[in-house]
N, C-alpha and C. Protein backbone atom coordinates (compact mmCIF):
# COMPACT_ATOMS: atom_id res chain seq x y z
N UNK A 1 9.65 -11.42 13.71
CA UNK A 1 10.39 -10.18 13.71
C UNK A 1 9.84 -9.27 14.78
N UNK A 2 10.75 -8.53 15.47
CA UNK A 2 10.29 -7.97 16.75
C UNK A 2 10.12 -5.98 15.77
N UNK A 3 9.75 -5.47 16.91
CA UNK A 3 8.86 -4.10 16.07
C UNK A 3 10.66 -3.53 16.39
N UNK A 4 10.23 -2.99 15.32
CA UNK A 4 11.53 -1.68 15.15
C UNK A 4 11.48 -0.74 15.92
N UNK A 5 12.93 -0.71 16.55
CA UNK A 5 12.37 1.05 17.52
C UNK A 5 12.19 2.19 16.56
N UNK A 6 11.76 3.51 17.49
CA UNK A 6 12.14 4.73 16.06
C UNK A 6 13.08 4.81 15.20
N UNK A 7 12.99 5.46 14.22
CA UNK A 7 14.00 5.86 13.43
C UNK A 7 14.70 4.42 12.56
N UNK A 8 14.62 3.64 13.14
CA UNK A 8 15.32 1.94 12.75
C UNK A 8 15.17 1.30 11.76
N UNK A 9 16.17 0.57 11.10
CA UNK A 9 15.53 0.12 9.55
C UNK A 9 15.38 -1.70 9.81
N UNK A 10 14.82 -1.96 9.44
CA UNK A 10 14.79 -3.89 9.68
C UNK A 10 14.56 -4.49 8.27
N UNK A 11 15.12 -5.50 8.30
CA UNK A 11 15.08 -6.37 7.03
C UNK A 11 14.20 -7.02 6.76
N UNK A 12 13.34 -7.68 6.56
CA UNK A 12 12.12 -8.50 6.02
C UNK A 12 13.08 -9.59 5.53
N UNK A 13 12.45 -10.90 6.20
CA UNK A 13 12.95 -12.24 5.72
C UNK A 13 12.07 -13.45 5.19
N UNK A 14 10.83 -12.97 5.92
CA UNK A 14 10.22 -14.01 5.14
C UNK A 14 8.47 -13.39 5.33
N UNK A 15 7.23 -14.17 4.60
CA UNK A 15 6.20 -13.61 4.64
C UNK A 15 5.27 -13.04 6.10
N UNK A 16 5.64 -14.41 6.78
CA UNK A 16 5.02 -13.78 8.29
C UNK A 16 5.44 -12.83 8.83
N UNK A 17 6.84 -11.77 8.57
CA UNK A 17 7.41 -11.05 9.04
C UNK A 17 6.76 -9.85 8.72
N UNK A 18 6.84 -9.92 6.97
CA UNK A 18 6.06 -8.81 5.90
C UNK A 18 4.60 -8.72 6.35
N UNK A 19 3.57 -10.09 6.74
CA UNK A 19 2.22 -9.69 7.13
C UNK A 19 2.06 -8.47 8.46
N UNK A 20 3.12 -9.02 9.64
CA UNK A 20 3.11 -8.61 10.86
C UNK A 20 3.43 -7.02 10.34
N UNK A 21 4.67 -6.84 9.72
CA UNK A 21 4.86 -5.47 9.72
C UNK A 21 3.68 -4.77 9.10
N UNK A 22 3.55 -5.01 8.18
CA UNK A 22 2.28 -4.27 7.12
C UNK A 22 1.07 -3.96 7.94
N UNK A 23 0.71 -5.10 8.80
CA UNK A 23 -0.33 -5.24 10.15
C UNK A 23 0.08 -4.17 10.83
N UNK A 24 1.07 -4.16 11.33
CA UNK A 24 1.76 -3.25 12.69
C UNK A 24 1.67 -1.72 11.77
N UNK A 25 2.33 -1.26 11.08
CA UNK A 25 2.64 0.11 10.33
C UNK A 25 0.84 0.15 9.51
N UNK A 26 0.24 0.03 9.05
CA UNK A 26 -1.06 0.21 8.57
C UNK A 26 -2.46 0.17 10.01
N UNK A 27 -1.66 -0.03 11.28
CA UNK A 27 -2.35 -0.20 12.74
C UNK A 27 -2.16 1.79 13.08
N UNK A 28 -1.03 1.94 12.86
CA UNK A 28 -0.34 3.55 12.90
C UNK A 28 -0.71 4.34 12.19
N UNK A 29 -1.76 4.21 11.40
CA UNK A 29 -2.09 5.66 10.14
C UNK A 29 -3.20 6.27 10.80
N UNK A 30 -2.84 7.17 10.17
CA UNK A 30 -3.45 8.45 10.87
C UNK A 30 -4.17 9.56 9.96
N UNK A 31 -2.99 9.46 9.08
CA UNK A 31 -3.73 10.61 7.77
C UNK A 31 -3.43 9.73 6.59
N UNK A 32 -2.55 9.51 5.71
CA UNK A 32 -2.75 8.39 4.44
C UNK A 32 -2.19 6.66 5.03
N UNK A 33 -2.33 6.17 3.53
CA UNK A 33 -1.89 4.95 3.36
C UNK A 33 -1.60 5.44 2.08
N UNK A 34 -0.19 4.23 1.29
CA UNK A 34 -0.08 4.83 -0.06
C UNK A 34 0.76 3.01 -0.04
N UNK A 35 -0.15 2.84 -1.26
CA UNK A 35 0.36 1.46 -1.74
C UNK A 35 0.91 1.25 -3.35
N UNK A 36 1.90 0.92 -3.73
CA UNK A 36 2.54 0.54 -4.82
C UNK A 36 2.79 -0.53 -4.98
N UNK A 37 2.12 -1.34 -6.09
CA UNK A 37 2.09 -2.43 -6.17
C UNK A 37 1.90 -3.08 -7.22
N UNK A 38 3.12 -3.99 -8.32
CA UNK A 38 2.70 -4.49 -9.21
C UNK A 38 0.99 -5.35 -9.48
N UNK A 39 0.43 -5.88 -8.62
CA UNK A 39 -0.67 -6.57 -8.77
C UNK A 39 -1.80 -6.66 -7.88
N UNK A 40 -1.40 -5.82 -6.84
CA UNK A 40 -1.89 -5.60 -5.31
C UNK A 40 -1.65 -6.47 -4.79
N UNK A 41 -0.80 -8.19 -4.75
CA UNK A 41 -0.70 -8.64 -4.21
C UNK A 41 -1.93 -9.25 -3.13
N UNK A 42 -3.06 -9.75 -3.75
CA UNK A 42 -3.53 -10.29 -2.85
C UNK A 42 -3.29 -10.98 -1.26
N UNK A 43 -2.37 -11.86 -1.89
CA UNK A 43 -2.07 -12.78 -0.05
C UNK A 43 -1.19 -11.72 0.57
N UNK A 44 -1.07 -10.43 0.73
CA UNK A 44 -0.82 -9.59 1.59
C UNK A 44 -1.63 -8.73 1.55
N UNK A 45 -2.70 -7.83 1.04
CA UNK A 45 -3.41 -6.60 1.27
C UNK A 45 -4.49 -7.24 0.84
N UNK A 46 -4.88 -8.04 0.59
CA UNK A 46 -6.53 -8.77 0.72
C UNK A 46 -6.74 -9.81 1.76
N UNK A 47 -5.64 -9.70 2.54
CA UNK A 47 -5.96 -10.51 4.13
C UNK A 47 -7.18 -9.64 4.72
N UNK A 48 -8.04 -10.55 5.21
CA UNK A 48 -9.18 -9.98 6.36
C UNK A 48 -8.67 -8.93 7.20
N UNK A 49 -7.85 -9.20 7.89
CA UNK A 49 -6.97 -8.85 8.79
C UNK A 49 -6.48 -7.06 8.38
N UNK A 50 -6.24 -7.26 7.18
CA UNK A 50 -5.40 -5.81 6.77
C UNK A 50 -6.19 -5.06 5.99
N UNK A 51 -7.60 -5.51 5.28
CA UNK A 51 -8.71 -4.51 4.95
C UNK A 51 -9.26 -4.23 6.30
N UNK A 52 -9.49 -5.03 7.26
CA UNK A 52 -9.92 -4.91 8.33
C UNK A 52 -9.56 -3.52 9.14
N UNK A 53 -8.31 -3.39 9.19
CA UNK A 53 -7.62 -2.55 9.54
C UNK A 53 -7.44 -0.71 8.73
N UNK A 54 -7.31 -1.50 7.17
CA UNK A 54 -7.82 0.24 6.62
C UNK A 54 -9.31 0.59 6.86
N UNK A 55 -10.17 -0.31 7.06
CA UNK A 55 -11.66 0.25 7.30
C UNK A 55 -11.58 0.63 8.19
N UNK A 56 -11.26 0.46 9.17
CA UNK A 56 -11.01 1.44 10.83
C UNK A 56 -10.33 2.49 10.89
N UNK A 57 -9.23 2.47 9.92
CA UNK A 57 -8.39 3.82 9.41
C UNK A 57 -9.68 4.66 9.06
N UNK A 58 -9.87 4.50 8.17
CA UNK A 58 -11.15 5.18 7.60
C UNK A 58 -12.66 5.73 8.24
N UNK A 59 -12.58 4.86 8.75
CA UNK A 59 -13.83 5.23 9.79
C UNK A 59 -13.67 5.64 11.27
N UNK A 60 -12.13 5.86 11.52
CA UNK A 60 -11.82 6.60 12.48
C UNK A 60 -11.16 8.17 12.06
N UNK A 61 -10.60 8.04 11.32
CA UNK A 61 -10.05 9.33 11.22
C UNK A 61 -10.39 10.22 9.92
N UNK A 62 -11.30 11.49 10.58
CA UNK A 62 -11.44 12.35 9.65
C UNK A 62 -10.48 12.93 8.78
N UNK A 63 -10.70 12.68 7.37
CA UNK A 63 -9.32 12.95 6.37
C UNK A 63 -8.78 11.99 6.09
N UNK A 64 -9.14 10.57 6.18
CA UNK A 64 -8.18 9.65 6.04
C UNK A 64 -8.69 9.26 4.42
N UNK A 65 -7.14 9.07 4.14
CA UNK A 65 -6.89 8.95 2.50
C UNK A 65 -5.93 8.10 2.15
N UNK A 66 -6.46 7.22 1.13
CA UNK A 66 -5.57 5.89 0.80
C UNK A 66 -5.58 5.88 -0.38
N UNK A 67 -4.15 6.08 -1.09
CA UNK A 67 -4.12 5.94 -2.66
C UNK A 67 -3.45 4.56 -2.64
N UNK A 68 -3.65 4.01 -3.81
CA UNK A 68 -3.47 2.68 -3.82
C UNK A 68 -3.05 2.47 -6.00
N UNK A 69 -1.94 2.48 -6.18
CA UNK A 69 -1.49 2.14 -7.47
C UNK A 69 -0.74 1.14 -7.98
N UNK A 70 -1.81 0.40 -8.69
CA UNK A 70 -1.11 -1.17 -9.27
C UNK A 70 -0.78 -0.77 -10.74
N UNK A 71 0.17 -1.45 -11.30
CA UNK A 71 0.37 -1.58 -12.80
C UNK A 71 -0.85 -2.74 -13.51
N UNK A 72 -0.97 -3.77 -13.06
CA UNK A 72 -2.04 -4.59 -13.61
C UNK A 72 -3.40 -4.65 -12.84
N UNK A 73 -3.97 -3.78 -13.21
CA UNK A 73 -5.38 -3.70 -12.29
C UNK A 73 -5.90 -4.62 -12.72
N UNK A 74 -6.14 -5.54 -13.96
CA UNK A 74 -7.19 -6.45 -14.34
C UNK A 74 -7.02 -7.92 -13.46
N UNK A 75 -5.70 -7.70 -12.93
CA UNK A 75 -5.18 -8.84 -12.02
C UNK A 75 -5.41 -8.46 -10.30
N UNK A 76 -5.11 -7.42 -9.96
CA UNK A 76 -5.99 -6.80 -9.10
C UNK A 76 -7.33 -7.12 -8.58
N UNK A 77 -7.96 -6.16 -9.77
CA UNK A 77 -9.68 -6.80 -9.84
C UNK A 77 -9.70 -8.22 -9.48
N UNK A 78 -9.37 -9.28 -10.32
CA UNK A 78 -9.83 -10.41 -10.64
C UNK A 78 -9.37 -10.96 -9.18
N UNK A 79 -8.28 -11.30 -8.60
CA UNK A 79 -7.79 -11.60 -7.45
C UNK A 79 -8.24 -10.95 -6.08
N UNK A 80 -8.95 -9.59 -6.00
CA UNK A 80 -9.14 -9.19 -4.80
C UNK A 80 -10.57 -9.76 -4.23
N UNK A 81 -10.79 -10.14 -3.40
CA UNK A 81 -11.89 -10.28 -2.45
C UNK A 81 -12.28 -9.23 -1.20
N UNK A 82 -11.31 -8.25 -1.04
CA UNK A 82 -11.58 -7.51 0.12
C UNK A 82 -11.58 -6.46 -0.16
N UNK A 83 -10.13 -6.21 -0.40
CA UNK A 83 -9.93 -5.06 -0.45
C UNK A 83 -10.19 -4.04 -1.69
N UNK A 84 -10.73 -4.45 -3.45
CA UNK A 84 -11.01 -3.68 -4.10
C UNK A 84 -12.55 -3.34 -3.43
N UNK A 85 -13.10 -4.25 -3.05
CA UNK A 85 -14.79 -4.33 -2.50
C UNK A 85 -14.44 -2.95 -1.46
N UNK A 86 -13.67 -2.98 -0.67
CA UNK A 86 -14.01 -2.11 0.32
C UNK A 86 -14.04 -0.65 -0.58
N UNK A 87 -12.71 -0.44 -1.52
CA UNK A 87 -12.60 0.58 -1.44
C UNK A 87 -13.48 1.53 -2.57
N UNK A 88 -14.36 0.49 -3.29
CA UNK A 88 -15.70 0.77 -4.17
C UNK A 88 -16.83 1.23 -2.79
N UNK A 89 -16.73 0.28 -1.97
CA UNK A 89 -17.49 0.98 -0.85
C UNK A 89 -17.31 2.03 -0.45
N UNK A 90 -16.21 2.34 0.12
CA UNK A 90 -16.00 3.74 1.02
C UNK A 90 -15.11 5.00 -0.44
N UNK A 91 -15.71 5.05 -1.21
CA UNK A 91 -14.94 5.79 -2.46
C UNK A 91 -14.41 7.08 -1.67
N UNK A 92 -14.79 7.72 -0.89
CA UNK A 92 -14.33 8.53 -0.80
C UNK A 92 -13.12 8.88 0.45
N UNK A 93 -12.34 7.71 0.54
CA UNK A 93 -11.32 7.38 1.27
C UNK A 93 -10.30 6.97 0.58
N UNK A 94 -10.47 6.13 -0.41
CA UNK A 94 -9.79 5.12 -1.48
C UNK A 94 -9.67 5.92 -2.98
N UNK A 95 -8.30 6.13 -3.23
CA UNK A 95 -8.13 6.76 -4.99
C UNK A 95 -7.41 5.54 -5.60
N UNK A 96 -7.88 4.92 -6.23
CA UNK A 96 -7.00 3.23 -6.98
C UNK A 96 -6.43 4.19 -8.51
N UNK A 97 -5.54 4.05 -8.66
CA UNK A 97 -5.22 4.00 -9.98
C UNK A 97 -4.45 3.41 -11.01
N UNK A 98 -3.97 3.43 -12.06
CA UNK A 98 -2.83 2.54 -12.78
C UNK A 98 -1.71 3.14 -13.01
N UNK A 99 -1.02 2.51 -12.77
CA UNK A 99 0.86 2.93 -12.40
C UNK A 99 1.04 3.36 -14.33
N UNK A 100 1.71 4.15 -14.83
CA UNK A 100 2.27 4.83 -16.11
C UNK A 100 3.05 3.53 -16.17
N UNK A 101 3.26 3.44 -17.82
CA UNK A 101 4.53 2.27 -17.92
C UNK A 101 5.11 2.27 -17.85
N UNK A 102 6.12 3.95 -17.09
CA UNK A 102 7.66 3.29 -16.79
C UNK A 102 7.44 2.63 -15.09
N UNK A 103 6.78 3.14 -14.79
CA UNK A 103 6.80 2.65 -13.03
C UNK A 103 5.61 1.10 -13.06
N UNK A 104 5.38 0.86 -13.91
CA UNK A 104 4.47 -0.63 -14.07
C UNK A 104 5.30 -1.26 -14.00
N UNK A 105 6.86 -1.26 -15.19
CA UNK A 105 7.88 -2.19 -15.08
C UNK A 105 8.23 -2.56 -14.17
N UNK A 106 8.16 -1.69 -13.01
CA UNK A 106 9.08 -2.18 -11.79
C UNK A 106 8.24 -3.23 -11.17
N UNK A 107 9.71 -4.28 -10.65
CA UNK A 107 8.57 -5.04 -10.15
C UNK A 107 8.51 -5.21 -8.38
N UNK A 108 8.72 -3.57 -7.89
CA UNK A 108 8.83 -3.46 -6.94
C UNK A 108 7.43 -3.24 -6.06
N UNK A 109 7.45 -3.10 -4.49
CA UNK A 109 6.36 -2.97 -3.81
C UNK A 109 6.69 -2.20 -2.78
N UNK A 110 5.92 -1.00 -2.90
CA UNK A 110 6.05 0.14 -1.76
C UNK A 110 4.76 0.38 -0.87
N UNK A 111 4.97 0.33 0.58
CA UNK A 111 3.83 0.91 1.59
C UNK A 111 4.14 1.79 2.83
N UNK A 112 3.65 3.18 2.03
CA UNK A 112 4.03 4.13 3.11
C UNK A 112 2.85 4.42 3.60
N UNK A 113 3.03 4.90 5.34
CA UNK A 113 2.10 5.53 6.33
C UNK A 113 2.44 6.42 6.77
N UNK A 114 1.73 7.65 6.65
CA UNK A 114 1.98 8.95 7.47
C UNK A 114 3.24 9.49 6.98
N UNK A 115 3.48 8.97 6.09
CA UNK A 115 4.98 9.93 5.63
C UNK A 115 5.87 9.51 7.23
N UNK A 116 6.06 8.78 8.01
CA UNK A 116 6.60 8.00 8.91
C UNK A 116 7.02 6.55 8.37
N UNK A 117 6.75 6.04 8.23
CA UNK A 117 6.44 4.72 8.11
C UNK A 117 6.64 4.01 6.81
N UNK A 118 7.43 2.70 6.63
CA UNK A 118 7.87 2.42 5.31
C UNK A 118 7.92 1.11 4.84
N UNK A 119 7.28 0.05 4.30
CA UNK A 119 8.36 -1.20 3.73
C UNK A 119 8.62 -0.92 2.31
N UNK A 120 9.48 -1.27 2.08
CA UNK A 120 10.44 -1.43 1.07
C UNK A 120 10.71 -2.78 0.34
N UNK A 121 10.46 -3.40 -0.82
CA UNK A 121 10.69 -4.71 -1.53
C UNK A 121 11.09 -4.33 -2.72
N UNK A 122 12.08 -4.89 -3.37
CA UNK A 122 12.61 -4.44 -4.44
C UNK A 122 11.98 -5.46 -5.83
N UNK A 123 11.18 -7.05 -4.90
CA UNK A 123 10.84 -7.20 -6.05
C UNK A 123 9.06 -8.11 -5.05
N UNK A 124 8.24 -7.65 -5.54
CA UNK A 124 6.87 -7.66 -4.66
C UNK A 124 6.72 -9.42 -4.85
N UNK A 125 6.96 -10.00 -5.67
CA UNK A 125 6.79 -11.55 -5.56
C UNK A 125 7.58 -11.62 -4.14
N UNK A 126 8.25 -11.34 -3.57
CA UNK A 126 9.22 -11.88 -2.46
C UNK A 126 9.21 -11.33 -1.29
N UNK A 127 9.16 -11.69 -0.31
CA UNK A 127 8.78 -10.91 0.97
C UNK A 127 10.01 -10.36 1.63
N UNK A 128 10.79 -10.36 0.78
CA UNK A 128 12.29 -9.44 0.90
C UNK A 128 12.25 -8.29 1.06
N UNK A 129 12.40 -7.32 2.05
CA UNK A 129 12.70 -6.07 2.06
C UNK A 129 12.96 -5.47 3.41
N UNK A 130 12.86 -3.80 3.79
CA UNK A 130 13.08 -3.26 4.81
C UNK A 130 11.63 -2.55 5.05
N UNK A 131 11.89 -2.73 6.37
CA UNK A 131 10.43 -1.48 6.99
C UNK A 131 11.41 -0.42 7.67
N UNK A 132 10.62 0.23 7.57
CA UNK A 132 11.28 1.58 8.48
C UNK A 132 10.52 2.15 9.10
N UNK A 133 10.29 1.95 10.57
CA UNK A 133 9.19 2.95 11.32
C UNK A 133 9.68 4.44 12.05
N UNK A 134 8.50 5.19 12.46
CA UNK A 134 8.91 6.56 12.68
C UNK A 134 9.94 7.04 12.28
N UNK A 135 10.52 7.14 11.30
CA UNK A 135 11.56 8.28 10.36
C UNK A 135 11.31 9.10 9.43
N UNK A 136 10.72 10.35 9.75
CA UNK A 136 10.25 10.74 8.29
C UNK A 136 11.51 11.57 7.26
N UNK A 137 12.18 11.44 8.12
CA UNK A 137 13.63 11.71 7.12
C UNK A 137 14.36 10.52 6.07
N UNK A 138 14.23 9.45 6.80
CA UNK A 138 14.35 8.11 5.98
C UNK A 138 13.35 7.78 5.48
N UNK A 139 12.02 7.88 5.53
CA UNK A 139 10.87 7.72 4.38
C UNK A 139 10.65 8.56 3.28
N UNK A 140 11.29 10.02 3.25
CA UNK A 140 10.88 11.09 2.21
C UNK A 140 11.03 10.65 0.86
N UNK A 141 12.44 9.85 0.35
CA UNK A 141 12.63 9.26 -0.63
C UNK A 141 11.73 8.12 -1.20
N UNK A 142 11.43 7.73 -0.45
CA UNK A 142 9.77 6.61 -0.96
C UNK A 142 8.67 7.38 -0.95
N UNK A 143 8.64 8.00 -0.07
CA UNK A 143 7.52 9.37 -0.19
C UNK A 143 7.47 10.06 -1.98
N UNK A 144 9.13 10.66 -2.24
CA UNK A 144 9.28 11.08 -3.42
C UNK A 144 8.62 10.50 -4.61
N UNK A 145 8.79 9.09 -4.32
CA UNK A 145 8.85 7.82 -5.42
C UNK A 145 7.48 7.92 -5.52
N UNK A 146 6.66 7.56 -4.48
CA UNK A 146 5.06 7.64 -4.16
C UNK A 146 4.72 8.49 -5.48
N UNK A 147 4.79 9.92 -4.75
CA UNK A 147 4.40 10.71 -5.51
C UNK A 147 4.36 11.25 -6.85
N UNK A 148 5.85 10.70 -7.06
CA UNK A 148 6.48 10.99 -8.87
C UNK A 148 5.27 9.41 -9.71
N UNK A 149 4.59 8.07 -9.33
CA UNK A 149 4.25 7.46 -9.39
C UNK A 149 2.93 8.12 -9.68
N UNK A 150 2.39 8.39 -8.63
CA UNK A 150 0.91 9.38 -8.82
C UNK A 150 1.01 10.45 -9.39
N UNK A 151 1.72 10.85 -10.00
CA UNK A 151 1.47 11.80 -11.12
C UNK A 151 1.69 11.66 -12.38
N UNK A 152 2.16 10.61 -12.45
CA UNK A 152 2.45 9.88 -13.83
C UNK A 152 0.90 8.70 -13.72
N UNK A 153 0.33 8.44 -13.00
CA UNK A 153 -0.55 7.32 -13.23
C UNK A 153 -1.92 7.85 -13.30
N UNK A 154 -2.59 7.30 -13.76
CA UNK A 154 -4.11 7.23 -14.33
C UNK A 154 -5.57 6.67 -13.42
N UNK A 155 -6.66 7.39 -13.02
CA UNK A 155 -7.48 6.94 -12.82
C UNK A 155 -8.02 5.61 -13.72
N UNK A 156 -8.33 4.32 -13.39
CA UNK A 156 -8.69 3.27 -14.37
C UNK A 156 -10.26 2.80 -13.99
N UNK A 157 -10.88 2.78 -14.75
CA UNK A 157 -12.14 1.92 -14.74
C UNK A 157 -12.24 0.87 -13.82
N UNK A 158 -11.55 0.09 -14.22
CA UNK A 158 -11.27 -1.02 -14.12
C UNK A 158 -11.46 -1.70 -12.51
N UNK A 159 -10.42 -0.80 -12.25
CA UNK A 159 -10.52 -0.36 -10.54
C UNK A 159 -11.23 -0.10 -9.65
N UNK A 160 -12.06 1.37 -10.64
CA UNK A 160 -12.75 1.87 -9.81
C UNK A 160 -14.34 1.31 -10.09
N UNK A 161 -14.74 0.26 -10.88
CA UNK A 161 -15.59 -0.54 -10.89
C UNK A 161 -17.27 -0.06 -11.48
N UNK A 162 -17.10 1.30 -12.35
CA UNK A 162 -17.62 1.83 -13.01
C UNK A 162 -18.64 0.93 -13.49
N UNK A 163 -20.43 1.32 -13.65
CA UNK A 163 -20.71 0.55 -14.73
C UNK A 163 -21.84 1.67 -14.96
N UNK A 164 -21.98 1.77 -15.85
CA UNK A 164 -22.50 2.63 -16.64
C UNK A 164 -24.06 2.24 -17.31
């Protein structure tokens, strides 16, 4: 899949398309990352490649902030190799929390950047969806979603790797 010009919406067809974009739009952040995600999806956001990439977010830009909300964190946990590790490391970049149960049901997957920047999957098992780069008029509505999500969801233990 070739990069979207501004403003442009593109379809997602298959996984190498979804890695590249997620690669390409998470290469562009500047001030957040915001991930929605039934399970975090390991074989996409625990690639080397794409923790690789929020740690440089992070360690380049002052203010940089990544909320990150799964409905099954215990599947999360158990499956991540990178990326829960990193973000126990750098805590104060990374807010993980657990999606409320009406937005757990969904078994959708959202990743916005900069309030610019967008993919879209309606169901996260499938690498089906749209990206949308530089539009922040066509991202506000996932933006919305983001946010109505994080305020309904919960800091979890679980996640944040507490031991007492």
């Amino acid at each position: 899949m070739q990069e979207a010009s501004p403003g442009e919406q593109r379809e997602l067809a298959d996984f190498e398309a979804l890695t590249a974009a997620t690669d390409r739009l998470g290469g562009h952040a500047t001030t957040q990352v915001e991930i929605i995600s039934p399970d975090l999806e390991p074989r996409l956001y625990d690639r080397e490649a794409f923790t690789a990439i929020l740690e440089r977010f992070c360690l380049d830009h002052r203010g940089a902030r990544i909320r990150i909300m799964v409905g099954d964190p215990y599947a999360a946990v158990r499956h991540s190799r990178r990326l829960i590790p990193l973000a126990r490391r750098l805590t104060s970049y990374f807010e993980l929390r657990r999606l409320s149960r009406t937005h757990a049901r969904s078994p959708r997957s959202l990743f916005v950047v900069d309030d610019r920047h967008a993919i879209y999957r309606p169901q996260a098992s499938r690498p089906e969806g749209v990206v949308i780069e530089d539009a922040p008029a066509r991202v506000k509505a996932y933006l919305e979603e983001v946010e109505s999500a994080y305020a309904m969801s919960e800091p979890d233990t679980e996640l944040r790797g507490l031991s007492l």
